[in-house]
C-alpha atoms as a PDB file:
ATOM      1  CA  UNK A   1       0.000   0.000   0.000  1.00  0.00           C
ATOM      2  CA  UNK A   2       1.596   3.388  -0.761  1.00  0.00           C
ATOM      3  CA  UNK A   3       2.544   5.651   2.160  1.00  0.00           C
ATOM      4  CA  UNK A   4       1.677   9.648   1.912  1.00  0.00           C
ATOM      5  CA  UNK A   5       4.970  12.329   3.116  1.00  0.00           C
ATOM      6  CA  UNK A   6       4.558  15.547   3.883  1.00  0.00           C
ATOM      7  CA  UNK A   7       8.030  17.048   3.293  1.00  0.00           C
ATOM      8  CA  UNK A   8       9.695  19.207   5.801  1.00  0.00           C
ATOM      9  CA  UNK A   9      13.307  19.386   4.911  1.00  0.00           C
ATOM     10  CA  UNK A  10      14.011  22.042   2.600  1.00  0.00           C
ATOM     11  CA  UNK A  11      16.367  21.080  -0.673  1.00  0.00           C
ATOM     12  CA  UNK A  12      15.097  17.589  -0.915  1.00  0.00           C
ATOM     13  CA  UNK A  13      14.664  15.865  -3.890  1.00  0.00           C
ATOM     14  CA  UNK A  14      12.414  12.657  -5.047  1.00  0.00           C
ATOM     15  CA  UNK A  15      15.608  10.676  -5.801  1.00  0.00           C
ATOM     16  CA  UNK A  16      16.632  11.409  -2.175  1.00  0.00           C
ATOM     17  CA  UNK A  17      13.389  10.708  -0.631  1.00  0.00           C
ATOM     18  CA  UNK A  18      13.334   7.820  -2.699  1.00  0.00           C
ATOM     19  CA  UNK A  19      16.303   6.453  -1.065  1.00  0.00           C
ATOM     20  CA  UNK A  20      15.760   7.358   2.437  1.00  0.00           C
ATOM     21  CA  UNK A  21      12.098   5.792   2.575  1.00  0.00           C
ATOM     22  CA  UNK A  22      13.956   2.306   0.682  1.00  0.00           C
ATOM     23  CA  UNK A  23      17.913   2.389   0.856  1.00  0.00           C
ATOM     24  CA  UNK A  24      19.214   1.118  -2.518  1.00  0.00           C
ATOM     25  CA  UNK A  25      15.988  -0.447  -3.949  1.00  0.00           C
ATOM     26  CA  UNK A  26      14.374   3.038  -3.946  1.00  0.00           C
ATOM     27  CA  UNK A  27      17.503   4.384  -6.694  1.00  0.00           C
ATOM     28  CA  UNK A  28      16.277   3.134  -9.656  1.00  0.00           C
ATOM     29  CA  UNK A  29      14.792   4.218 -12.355  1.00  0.00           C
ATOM     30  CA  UNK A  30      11.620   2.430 -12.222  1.00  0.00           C
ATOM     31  CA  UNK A  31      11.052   3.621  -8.891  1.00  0.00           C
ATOM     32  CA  UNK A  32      11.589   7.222  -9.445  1.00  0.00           C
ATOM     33  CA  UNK A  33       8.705   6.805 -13.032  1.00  0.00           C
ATOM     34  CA  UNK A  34       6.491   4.979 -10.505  1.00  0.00           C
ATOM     35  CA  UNK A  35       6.632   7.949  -7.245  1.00  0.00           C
ATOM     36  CA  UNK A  36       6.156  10.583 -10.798  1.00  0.00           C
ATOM     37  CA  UNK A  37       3.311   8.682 -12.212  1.00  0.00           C
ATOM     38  CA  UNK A  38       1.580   8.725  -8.259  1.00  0.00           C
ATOM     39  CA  UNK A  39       2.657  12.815  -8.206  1.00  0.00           C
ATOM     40  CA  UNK A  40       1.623  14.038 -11.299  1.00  0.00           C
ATOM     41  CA  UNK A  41       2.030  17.613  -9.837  1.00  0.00           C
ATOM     42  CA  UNK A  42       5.386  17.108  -8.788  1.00  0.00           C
ATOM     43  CA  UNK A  43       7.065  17.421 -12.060  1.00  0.00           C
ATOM     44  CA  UNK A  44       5.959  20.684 -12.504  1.00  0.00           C
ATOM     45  CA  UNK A  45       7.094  21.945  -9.522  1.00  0.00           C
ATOM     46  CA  UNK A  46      10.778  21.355 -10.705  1.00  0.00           C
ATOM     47  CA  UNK A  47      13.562  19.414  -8.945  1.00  0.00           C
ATOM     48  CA  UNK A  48      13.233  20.314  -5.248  1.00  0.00           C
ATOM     49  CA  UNK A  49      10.430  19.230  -3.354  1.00  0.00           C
ATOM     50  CA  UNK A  50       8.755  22.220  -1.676  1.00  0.00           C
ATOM     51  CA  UNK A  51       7.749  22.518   1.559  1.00  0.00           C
ATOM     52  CA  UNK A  52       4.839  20.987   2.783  1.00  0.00           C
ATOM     53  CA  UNK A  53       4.244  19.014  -0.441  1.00  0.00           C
ATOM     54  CA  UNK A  54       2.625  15.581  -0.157  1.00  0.00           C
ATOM     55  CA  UNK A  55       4.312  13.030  -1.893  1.00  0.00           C
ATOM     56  CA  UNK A  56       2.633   9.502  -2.506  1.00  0.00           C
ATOM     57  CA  UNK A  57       5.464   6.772  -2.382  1.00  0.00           C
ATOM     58  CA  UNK A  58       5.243   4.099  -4.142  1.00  0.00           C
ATOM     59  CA  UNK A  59       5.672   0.241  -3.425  1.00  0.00           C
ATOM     60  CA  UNK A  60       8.748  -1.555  -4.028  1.00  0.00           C
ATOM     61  CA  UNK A  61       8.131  -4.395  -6.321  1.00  0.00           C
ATOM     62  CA  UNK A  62       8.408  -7.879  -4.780  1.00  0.00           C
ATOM     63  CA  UNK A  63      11.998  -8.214  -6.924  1.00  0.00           C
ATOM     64  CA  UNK A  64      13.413  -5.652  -4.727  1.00  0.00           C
ATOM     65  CA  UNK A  65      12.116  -6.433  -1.437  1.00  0.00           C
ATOM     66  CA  UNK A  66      15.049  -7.663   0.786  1.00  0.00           C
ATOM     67  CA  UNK A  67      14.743 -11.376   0.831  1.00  0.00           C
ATOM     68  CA  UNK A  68      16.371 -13.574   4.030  1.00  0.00           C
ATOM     69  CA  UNK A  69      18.156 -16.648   3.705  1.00  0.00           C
ATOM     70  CA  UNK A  70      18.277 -19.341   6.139  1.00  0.00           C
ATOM     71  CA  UNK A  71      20.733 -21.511   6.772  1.00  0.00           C
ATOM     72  CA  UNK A  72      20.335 -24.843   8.568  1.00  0.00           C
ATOM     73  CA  UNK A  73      23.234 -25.854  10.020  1.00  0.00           C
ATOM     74  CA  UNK A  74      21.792 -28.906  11.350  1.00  0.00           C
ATOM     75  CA  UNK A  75      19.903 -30.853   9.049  1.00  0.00           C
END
């Protein structure tokens, strides 16, 4: 489910919020087309974020989601 932001920080960019919401798997491409396509009015506000904007994040796709492995050592 996407998450709504309200950004506070002046100077901040989509790319950067992308990447503090999701580390790594939020700098890509993809992501950054998917968080535009949710904020159509971003774009036109130009490359920093202003104030008090609300920006709709999107989800990461399963691909990217961190996966665990297990390892048994006793079996």
């Amino acid at each position: 489910m996407p998450r709504t932001i309200v950004v506070t920080q002046r100077g901040l960019t989509l790319s950067l919020l992308l990447w503090r919401a999701y580390g790594q798997a939020g700098q890509t491409s993809a992501m950054l087309d998917r968080a535009l396509a949710l904020n159509r009015a971003l774009a036109a506000a130009g490359p920093v974020l202003p104030l008090r904007a609300r920006v709709v994040l999107p989800d990461l796709p399963a691909a990217a989601a961190p996966r665990r492995v297990v390892v048994d050592l006793f079996s």
